[in-house]
C-alpha atoms as a PDB file:
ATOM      1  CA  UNK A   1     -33.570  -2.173 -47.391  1.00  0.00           C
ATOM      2  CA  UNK A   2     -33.261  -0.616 -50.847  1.00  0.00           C
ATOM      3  CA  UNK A   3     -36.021   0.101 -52.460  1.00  0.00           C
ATOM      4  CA  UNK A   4     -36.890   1.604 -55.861  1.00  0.00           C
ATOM      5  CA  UNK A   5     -39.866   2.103 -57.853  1.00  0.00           C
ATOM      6  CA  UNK A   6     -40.374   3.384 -61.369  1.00  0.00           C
ATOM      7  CA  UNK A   7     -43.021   4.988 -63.186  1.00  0.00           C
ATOM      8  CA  UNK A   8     -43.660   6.775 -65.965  1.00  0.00           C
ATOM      9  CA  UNK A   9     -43.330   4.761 -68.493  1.00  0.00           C
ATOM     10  CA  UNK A  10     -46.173   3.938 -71.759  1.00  0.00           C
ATOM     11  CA  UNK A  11     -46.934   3.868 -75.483  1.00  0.00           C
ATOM     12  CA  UNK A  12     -45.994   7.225 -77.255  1.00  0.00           C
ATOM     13  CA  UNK A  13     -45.739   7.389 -80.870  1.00  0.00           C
ATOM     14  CA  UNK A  14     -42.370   8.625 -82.299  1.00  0.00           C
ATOM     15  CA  UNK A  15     -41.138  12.005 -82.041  1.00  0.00           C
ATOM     16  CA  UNK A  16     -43.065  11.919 -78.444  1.00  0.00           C
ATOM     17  CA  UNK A  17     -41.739  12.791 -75.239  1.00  0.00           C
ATOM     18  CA  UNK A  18     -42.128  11.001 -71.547  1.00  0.00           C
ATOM     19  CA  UNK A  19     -40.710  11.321 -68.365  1.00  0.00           C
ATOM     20  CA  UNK A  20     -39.548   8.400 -65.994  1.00  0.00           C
ATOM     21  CA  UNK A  21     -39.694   8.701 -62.073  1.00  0.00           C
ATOM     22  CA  UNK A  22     -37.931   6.287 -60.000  1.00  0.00           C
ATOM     23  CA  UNK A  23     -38.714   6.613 -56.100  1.00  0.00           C
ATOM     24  CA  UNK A  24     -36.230   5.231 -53.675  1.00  0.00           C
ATOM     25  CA  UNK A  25     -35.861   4.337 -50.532  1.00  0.00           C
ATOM     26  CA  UNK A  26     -34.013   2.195 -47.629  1.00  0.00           C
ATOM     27  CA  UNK A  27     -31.104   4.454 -48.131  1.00  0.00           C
ATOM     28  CA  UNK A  28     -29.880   7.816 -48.483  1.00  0.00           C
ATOM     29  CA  UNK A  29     -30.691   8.479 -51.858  1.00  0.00           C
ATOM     30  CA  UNK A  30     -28.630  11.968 -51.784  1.00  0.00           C
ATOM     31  CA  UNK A  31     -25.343   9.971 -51.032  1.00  0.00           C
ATOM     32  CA  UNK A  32     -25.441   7.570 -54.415  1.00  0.00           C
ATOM     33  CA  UNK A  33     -24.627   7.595 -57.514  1.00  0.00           C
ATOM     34  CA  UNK A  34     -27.713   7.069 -59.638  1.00  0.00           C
ATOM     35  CA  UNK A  35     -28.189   4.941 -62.898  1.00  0.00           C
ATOM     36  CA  UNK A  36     -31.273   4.186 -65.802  1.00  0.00           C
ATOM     37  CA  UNK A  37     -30.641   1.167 -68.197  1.00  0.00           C
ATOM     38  CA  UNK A  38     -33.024  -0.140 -70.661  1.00  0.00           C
ATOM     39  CA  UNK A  39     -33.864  -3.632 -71.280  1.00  0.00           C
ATOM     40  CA  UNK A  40     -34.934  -4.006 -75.249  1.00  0.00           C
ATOM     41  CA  UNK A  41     -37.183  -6.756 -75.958  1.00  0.00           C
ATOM     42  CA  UNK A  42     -35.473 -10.203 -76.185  1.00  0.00           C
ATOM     43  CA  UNK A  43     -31.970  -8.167 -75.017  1.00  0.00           C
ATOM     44  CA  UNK A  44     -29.851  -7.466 -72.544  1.00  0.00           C
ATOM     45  CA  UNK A  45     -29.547  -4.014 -70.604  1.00  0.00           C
ATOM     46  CA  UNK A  46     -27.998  -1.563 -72.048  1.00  0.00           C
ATOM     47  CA  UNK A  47     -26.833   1.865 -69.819  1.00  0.00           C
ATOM     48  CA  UNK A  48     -28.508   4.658 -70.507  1.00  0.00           C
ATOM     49  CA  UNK A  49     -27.948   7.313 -68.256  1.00  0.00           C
ATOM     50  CA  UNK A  50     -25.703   7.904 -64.645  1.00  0.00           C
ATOM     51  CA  UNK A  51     -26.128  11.303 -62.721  1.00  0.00           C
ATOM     52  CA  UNK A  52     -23.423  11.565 -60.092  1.00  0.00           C
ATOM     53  CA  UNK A  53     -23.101  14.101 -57.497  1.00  0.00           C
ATOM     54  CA  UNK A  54     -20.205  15.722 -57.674  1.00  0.00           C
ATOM     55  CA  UNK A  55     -18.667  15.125 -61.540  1.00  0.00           C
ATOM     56  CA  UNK A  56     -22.442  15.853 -63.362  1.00  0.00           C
ATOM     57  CA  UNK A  57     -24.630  13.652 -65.620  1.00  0.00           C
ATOM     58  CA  UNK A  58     -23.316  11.266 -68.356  1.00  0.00           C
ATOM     59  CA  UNK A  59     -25.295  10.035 -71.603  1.00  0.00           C
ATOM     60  CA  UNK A  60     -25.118   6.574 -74.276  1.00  0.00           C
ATOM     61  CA  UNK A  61     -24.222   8.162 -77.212  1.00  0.00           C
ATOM     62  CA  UNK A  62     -28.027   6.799 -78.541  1.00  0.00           C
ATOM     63  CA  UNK A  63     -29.652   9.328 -76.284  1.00  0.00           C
ATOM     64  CA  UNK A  64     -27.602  12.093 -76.009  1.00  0.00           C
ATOM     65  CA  UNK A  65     -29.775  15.092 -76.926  1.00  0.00           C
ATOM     66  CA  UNK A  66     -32.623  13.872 -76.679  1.00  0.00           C
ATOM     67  CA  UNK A  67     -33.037  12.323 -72.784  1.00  0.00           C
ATOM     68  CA  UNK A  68     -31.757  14.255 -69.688  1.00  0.00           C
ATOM     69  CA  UNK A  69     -31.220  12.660 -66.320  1.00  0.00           C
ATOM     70  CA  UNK A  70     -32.307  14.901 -62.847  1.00  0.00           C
ATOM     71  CA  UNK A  71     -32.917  13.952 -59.447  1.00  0.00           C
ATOM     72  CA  UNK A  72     -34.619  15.930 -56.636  1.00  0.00           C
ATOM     73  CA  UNK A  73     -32.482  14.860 -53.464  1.00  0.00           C
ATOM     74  CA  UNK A  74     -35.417  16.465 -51.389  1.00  0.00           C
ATOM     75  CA  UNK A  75     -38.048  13.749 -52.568  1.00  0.00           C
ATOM     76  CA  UNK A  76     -35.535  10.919 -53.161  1.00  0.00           C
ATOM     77  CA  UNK A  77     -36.658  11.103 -56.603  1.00  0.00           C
ATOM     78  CA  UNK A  78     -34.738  10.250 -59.954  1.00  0.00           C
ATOM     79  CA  UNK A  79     -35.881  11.486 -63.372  1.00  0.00           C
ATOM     80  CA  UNK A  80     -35.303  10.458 -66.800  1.00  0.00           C
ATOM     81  CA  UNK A  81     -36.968  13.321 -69.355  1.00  0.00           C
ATOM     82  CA  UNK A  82     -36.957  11.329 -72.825  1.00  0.00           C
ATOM     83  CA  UNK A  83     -37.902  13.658 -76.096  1.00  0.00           C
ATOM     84  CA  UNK A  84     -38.028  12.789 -79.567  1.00  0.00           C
ATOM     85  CA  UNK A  85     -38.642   9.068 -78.712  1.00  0.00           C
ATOM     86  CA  UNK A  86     -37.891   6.627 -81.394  1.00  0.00           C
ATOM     87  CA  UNK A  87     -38.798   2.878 -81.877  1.00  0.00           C
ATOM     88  CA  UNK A  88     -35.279   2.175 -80.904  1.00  0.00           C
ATOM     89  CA  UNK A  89     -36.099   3.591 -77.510  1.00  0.00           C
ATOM     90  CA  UNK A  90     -38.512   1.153 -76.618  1.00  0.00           C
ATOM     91  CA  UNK A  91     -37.518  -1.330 -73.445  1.00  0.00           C
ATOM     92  CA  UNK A  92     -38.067  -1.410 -70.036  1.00  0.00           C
ATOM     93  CA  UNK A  93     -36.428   1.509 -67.494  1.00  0.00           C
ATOM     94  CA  UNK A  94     -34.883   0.263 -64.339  1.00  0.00           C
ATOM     95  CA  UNK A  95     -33.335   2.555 -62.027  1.00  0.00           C
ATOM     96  CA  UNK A  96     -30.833   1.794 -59.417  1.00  0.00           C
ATOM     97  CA  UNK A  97     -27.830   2.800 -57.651  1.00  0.00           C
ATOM     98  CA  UNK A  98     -24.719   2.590 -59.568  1.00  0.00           C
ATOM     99  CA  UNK A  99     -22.566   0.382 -57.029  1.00  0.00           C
ATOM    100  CA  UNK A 100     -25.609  -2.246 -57.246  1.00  0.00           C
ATOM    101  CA  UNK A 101     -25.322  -2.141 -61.447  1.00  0.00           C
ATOM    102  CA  UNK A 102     -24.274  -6.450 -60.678  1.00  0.00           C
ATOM    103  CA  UNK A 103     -27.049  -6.796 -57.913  1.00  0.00           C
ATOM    104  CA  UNK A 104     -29.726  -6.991 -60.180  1.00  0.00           C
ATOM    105  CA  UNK A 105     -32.019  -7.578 -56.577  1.00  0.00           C
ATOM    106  CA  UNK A 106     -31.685  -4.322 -55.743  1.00  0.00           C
ATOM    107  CA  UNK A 107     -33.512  -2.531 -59.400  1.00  0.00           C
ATOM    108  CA  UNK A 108     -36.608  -1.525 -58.853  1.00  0.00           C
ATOM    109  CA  UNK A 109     -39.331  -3.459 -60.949  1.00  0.00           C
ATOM    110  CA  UNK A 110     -38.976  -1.298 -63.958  1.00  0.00           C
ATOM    111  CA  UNK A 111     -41.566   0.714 -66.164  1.00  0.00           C
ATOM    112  CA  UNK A 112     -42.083  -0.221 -69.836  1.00  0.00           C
ATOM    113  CA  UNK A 113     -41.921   2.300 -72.391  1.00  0.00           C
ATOM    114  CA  UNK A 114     -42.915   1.541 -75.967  1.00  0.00           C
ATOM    115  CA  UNK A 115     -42.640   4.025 -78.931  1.00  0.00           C
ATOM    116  CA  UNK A 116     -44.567   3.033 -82.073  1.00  0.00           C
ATOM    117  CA  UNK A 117     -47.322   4.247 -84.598  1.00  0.00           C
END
């Protein structure tokens, strides 16, 4: 059963950095696709970030720069380094697979980042 937990996530003031860990398991996590969104307040989710195996690591045009996505296929471990946060930024991160981007049950429960003064 996939599984997928995030942490990481807090309140940072702007122009701070964090980074976002997403733990999976139930599957093997070298052999996926992986994806962040964000969920603003009162909004939908919006894609943030996709690493894929073989083609690289792909960026919204809002965080290129500034966020970089990583995984560690050892630890079945995603990453999402965010720098030079901005209030814009603020949401909550939910990892997943990217086949199960319509399968909302298989996101992990998300970590809430908020960037404010």
């Amino acid at each position: 059963q996939v599984h997928l937990v995030e942490s990481g996530g807090g309140l940072v003031q702007p122009g701070g950095s964090l980074r976002l860990s997403c733990a999976a398991s139930g599957f093997t996590f070298s052999e996926y696709d992986m994806t962040w969104v964000r969920q603003p307040p009162e909004r939908g989710p919006e894609w943030v970030s996709r690493t894929v195996n073989i083609t690289g690591t792909y960026y919204a045009d809002s965080v290129k720069g500034r966020f970089t996505i990583a995984r560690d296929n050892a630890k079945s471990t995603l990453y999402l380094q965010m720098n030079s946060l901005k209030p814009g930024d603020t949401g909550l991160y939910f990892c997943f697979r990217s086949i199960d981007y319509d399968h909302r049950e298989h996101w992990g429960q998300g970590t809430l980042v908020v960037v404010s003064s």
